[in-house]
PDB file of N, CA and C in Angstrom:
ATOM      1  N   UNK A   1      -7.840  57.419  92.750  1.00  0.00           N
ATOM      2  CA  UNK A   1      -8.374  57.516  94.103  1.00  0.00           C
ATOM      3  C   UNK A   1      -7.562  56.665  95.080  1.00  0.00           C
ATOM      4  N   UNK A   2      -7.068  55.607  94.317  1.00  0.00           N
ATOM      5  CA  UNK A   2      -6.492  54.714  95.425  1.00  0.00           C
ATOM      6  C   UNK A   2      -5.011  55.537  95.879  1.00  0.00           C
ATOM      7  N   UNK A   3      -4.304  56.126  94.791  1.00  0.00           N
ATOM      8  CA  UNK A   3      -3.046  57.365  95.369  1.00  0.00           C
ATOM      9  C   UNK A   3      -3.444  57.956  96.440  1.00  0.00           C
ATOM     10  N   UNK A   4      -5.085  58.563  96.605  1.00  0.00           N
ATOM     11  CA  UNK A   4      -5.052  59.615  97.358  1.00  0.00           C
ATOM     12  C   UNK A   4      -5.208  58.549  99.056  1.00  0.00           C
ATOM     13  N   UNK A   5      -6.159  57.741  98.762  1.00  0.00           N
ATOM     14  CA  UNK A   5      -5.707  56.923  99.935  1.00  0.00           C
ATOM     15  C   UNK A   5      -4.469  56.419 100.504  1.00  0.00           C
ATOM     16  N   UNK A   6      -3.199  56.389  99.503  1.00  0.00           N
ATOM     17  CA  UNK A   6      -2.260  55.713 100.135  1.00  0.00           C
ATOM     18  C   UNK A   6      -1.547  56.433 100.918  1.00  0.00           C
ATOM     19  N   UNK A   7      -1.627  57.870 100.003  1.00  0.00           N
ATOM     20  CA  UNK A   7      -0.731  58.999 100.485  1.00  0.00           C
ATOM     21  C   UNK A   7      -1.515  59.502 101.960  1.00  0.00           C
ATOM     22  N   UNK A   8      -2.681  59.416 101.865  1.00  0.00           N
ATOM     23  CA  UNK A   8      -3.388  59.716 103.348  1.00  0.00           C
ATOM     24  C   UNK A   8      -2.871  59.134 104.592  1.00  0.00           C
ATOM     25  N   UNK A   9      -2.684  57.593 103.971  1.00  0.00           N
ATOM     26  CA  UNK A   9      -2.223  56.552 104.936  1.00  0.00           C
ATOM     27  C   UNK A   9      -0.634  56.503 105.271  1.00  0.00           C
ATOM     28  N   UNK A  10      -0.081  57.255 104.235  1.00  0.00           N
ATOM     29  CA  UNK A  10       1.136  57.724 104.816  1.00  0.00           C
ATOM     30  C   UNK A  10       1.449  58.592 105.312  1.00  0.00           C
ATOM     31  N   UNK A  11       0.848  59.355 104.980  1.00  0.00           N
ATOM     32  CA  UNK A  11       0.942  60.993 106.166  1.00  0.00           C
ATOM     33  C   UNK A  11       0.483  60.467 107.328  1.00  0.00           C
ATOM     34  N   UNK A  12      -0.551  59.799 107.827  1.00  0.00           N
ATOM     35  CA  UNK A  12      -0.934  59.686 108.918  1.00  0.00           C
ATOM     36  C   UNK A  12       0.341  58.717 109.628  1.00  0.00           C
ATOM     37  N   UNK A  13       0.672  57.612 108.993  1.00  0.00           N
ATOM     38  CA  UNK A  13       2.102  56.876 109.361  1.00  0.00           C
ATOM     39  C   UNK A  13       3.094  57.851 109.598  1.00  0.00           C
ATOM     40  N   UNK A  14       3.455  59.275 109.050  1.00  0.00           N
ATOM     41  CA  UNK A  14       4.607  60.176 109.131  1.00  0.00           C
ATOM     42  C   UNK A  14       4.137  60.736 110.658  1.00  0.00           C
ATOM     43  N   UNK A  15       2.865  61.035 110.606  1.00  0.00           N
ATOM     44  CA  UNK A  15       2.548  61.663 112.002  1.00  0.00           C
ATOM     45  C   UNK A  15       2.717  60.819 113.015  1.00  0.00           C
ATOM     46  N   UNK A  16       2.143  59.701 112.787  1.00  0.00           N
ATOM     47  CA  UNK A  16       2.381  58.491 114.062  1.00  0.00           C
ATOM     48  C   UNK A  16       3.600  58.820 115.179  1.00  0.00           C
ATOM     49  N   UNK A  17       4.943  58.680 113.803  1.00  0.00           N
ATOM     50  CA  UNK A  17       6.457  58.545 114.158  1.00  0.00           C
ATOM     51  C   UNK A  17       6.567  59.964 114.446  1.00  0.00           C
ATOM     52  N   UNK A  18       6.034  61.426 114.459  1.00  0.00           N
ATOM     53  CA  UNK A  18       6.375  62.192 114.914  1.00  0.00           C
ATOM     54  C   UNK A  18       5.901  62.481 116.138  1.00  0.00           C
ATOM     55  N   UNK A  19       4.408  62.171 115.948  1.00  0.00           N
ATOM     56  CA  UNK A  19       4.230  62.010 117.468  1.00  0.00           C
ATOM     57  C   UNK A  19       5.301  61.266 119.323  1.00  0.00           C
ATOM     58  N   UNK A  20       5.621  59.472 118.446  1.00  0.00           N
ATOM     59  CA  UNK A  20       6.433  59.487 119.103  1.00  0.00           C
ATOM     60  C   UNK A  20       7.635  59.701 119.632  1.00  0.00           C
ATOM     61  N   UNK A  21       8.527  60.756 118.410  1.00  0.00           N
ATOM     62  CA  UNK A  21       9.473  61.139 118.664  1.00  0.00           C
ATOM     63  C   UNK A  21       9.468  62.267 119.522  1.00  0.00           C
ATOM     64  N   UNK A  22       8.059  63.123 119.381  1.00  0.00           N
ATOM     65  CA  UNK A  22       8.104  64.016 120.153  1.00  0.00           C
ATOM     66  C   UNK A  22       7.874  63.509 121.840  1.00  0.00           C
ATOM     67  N   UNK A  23       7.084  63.014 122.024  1.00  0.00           N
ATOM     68  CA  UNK A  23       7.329  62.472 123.258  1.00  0.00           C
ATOM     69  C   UNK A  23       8.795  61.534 124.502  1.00  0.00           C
ATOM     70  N   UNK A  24       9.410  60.847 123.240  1.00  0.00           N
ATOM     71  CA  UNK A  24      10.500  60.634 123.640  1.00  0.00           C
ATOM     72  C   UNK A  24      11.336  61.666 123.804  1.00  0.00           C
ATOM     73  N   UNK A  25      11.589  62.749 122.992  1.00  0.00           N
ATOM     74  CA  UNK A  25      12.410  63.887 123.378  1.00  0.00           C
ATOM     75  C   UNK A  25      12.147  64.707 124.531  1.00  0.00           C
ATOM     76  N   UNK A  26      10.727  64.474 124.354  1.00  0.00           N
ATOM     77  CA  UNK A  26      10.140  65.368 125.836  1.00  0.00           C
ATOM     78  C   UNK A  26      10.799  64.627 126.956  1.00  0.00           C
ATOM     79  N   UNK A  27      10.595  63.732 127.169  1.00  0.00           N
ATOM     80  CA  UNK A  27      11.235  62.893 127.850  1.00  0.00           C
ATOM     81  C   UNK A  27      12.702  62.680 128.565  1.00  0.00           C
ATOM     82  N   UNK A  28      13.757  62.975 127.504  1.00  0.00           N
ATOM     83  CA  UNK A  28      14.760  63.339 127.600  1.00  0.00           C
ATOM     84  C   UNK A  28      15.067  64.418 128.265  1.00  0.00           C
ATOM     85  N   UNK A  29      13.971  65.569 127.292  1.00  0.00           N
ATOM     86  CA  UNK A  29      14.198  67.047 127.771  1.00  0.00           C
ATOM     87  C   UNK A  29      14.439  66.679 129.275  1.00  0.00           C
ATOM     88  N   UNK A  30      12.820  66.654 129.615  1.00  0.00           N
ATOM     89  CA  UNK A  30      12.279  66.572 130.899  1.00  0.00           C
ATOM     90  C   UNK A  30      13.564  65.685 132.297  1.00  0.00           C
ATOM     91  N   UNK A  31      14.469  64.913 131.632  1.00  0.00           N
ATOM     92  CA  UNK A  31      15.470  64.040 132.795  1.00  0.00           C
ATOM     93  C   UNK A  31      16.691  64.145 132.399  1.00  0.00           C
ATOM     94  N   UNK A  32      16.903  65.825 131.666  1.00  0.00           N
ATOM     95  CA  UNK A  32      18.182  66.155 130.969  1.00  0.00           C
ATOM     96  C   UNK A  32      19.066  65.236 130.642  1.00  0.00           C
ATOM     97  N   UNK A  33      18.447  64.736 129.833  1.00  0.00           N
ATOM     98  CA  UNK A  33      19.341  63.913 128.986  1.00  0.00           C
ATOM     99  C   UNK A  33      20.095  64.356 128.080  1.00  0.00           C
ATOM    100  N   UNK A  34      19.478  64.918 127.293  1.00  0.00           N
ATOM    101  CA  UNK A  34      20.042  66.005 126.264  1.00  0.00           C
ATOM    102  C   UNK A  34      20.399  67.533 126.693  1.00  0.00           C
ATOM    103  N   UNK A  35      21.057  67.971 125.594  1.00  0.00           N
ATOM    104  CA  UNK A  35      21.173  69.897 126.648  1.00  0.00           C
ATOM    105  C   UNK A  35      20.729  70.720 126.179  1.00  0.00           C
ATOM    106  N   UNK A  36      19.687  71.190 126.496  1.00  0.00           N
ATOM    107  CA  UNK A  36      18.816  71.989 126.175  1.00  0.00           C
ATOM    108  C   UNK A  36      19.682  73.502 126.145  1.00  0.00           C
ATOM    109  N   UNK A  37      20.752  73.579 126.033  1.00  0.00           N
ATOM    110  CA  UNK A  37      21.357  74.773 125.410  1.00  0.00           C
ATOM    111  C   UNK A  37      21.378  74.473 124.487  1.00  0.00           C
ATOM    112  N   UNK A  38      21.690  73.484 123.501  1.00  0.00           N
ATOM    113  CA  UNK A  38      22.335  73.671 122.216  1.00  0.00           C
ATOM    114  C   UNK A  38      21.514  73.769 121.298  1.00  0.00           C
ATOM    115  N   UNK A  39      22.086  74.500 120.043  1.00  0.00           N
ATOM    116  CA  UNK A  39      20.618  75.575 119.493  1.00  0.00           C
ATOM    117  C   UNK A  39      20.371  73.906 118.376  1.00  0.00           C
ATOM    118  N   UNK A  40      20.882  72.958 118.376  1.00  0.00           N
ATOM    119  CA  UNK A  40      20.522  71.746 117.294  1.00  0.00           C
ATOM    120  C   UNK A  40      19.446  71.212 117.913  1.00  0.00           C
ATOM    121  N   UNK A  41      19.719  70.836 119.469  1.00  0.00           N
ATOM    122  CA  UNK A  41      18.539  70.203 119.742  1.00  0.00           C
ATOM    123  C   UNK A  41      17.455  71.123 120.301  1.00  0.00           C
ATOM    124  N   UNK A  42      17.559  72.669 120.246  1.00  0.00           N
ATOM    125  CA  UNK A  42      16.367  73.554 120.530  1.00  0.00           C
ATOM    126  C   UNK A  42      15.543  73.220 119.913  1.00  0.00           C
ATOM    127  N   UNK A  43      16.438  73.147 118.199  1.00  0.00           N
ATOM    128  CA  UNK A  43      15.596  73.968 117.035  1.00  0.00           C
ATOM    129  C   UNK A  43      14.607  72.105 116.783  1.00  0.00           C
ATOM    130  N   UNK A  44      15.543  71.086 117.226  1.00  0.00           N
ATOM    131  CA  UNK A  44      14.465  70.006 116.964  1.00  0.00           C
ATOM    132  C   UNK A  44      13.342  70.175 118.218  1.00  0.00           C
ATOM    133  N   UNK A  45      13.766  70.303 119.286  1.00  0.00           N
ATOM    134  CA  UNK A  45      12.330  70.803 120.208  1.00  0.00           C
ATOM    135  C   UNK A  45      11.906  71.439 119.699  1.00  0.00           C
ATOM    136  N   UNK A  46      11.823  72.313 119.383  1.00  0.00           N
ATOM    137  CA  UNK A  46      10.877  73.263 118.892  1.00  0.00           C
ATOM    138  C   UNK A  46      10.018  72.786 117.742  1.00  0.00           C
ATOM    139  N   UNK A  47      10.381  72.116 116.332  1.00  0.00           N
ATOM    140  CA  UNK A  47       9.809  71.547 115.302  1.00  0.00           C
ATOM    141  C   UNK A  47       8.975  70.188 115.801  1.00  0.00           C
ATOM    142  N   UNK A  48       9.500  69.956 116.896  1.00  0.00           N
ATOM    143  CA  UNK A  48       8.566  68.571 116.853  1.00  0.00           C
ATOM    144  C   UNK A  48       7.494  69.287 118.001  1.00  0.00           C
ATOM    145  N   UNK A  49       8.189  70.420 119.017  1.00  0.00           N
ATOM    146  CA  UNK A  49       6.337  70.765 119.571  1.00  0.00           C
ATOM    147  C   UNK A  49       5.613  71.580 118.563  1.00  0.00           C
ATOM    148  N   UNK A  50       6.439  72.526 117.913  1.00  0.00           N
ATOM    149  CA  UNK A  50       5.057  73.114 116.588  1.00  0.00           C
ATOM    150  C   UNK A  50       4.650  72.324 115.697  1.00  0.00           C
ATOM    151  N   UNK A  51       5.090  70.706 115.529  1.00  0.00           N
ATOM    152  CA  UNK A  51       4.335  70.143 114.758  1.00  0.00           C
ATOM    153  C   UNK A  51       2.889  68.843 115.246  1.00  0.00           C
ATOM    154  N   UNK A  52       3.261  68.904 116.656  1.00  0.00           N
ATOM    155  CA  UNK A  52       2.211  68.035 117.379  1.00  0.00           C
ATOM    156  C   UNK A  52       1.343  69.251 118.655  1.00  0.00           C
ATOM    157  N   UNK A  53       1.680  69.900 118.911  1.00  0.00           N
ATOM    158  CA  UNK A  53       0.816  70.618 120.007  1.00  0.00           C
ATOM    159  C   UNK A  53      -0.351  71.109 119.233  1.00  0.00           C
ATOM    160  N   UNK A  54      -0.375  71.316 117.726  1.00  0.00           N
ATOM    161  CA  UNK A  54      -1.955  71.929 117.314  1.00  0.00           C
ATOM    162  C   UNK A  54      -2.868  70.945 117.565  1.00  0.00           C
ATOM    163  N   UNK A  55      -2.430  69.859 117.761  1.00  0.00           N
ATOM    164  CA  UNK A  55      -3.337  68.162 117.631  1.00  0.00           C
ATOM    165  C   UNK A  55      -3.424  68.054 118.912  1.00  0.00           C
ATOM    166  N   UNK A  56      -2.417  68.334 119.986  1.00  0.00           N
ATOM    167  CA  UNK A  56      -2.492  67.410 121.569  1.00  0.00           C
ATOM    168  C   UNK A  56      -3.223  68.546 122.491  1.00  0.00           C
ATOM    169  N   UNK A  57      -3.384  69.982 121.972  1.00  0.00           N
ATOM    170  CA  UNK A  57      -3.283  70.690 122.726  1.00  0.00           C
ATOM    171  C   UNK A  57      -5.392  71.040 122.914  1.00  0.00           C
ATOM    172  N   UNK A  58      -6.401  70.072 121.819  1.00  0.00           N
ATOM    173  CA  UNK A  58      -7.628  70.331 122.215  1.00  0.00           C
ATOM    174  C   UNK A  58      -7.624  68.572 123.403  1.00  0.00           C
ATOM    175  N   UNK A  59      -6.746  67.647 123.043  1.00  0.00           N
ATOM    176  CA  UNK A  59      -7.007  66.971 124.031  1.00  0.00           C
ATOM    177  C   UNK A  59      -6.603  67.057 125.234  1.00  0.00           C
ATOM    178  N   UNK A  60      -5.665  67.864 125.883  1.00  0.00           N
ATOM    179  CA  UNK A  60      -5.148  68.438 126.691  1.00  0.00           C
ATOM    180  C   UNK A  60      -6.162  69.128 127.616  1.00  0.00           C
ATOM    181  N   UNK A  61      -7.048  69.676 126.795  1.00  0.00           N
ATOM    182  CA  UNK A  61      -8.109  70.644 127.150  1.00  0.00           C
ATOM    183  C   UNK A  61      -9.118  70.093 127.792  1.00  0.00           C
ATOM    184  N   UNK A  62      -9.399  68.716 127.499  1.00  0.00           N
ATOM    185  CA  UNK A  62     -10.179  67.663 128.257  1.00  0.00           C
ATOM    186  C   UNK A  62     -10.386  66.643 129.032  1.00  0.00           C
ATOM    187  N   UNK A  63      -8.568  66.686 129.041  1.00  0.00           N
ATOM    188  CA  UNK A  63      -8.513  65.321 129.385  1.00  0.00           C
ATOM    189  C   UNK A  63      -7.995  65.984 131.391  1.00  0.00           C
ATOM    190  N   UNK A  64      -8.220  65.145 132.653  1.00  0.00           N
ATOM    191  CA  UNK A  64      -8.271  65.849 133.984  1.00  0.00           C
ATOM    192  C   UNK A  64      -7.405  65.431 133.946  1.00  0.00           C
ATOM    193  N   UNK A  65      -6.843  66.342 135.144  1.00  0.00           N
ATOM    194  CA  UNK A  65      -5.185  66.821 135.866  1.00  0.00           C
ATOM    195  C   UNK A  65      -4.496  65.114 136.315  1.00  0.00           C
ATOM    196  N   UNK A  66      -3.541  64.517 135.514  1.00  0.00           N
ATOM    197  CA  UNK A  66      -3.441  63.187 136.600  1.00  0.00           C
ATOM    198  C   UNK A  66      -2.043  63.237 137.040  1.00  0.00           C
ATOM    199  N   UNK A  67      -1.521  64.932 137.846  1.00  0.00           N
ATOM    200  CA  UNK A  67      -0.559  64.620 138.418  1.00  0.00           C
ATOM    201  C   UNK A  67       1.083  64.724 137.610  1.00  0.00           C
ATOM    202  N   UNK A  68       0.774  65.459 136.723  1.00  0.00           N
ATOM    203  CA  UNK A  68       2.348  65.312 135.905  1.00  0.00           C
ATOM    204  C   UNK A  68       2.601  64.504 134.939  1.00  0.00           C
ATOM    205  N   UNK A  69       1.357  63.607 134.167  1.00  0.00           N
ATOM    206  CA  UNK A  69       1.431  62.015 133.468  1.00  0.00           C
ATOM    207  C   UNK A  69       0.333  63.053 132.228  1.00  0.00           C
ATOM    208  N   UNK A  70       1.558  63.014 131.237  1.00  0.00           N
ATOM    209  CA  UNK A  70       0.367  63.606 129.859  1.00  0.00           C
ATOM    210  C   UNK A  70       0.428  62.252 129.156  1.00  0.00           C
ATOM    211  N   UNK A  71      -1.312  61.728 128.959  1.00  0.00           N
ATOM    212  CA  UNK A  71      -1.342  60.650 128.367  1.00  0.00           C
ATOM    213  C   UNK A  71      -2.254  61.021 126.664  1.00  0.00           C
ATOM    214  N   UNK A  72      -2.080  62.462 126.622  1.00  0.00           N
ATOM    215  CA  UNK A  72      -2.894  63.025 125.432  1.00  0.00           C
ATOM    216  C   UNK A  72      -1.874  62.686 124.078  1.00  0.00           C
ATOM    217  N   UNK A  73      -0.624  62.457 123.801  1.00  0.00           N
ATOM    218  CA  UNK A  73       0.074  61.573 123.288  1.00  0.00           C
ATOM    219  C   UNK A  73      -0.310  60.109 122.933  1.00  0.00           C
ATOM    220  N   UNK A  74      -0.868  59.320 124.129  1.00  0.00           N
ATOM    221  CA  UNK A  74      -1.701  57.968 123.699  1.00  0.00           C
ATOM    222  C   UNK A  74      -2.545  58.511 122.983  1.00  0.00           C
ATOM    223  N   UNK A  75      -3.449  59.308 123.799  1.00  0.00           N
ATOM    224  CA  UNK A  75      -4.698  59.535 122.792  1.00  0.00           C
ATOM    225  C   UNK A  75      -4.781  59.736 121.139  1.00  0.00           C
ATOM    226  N   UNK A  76      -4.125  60.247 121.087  1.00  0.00           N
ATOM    227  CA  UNK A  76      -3.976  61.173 119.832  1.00  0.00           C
ATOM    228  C   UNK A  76      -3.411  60.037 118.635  1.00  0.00           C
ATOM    229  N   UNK A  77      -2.726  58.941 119.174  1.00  0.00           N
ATOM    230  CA  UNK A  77      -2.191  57.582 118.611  1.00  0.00           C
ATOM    231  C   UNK A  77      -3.333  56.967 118.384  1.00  0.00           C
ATOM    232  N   UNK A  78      -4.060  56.409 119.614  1.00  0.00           N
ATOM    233  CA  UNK A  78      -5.254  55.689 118.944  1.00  0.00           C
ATOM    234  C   UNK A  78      -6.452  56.554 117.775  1.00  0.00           C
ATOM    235  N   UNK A  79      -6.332  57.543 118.113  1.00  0.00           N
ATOM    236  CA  UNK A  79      -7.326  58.565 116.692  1.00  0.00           C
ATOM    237  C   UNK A  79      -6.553  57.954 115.896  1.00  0.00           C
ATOM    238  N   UNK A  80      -5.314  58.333 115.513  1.00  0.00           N
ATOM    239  CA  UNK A  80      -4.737  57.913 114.581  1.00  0.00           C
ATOM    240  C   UNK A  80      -5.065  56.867 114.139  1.00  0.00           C
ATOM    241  N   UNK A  81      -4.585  55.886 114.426  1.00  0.00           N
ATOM    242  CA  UNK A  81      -5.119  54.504 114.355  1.00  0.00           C
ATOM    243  C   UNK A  81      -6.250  54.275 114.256  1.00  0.00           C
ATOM    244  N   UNK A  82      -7.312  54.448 114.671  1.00  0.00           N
ATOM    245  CA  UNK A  82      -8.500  54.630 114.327  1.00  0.00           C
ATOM    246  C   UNK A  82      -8.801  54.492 113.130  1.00  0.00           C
ATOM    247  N   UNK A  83      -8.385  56.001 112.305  1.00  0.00           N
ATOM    248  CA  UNK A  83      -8.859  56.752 111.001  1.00  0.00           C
ATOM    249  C   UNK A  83      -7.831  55.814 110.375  1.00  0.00           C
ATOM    250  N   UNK A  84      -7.015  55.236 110.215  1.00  0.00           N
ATOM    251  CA  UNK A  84      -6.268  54.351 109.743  1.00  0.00           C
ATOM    252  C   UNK A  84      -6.769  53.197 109.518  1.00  0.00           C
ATOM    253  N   UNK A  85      -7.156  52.561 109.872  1.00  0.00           N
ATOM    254  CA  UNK A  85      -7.835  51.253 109.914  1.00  0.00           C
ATOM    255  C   UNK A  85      -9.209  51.522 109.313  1.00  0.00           C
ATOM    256  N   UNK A  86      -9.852  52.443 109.766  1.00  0.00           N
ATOM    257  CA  UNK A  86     -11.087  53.250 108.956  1.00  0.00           C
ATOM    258  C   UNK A  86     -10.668  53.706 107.676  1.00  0.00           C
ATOM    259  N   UNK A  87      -9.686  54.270 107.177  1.00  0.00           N
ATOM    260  CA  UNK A  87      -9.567  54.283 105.885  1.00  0.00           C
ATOM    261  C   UNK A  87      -9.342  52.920 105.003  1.00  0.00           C
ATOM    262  N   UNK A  88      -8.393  51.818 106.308  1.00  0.00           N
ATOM    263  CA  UNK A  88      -7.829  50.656 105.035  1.00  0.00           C
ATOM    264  C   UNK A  88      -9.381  49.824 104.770  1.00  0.00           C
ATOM    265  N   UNK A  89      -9.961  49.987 106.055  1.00  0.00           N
ATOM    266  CA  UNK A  89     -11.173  48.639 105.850  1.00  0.00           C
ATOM    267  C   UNK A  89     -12.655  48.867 105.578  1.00  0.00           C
ATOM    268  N   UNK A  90     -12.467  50.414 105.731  1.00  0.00           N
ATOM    269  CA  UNK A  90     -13.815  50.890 104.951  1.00  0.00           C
ATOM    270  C   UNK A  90     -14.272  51.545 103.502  1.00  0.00           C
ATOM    271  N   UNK A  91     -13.103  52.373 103.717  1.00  0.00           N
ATOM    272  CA  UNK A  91     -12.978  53.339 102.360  1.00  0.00           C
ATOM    273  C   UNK A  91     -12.651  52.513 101.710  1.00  0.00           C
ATOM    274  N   UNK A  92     -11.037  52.186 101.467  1.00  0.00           N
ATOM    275  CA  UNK A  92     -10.737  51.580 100.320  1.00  0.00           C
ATOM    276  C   UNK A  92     -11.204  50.204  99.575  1.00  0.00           C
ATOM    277  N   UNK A  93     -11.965  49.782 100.773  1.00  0.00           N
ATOM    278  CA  UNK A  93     -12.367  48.407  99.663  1.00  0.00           C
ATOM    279  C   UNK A  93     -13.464  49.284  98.642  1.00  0.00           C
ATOM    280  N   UNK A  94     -13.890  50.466  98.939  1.00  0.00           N
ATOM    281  CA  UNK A  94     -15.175  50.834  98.334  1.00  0.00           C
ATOM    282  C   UNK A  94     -15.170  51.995  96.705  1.00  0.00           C
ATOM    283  N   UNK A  95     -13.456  52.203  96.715  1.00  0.00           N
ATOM    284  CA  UNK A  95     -12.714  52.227  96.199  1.00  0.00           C
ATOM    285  C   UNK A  95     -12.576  51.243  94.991  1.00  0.00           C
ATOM    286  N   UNK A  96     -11.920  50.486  95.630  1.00  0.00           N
ATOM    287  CA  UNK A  96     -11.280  49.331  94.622  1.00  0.00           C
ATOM    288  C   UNK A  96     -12.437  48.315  93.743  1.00  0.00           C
TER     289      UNK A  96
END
């Protein structure tokens, strides 16, 4: 049981870092930094929004218009974190 917790706690750590990579690229995108012709960094746009928009896109849905500033990226970090800390300090002591 304690595997299945660790591995939980690492997937959720893998998502963390994808989350923020996706936002930093957006970022880039967004102040052409990078060139959005070239099919290397399409194909990573593309993998990092089909792998975070199924998650950002119900908070998106709720969160009001503030002007061009998507802060559903924070959000979605602190859940994370959340269930993280909820797994290390609740579950697993109950576990062990």
């Amino acid at each position: 049981m304690l595997a299945l917790i660790q591995t939980i706690v690492m997937a959720l750590d893998l998502y963390w870092w994808i989350i923020i990579a996706s936002a930093i690229f957006s970022w880039l995108y967004a102040f052409n930094v990078v060139n959005s012709r070239n099919q290397f960094v399409g194909s990573i746009g593309n993998m990092l929004y089909r792998l975070t928009e199924p998650a950002l896109r119900p908070i998106r849905r709720f969160m009001p218009d503030l002007g061009g500033i998507d802060i559903s990226p924070i959000i979605l970090l602190l859940v994370l974190f959340f269930i993280r800390q909820f797994i290390l300090t609740t579950v697993a002591p109950l576990v062990l």
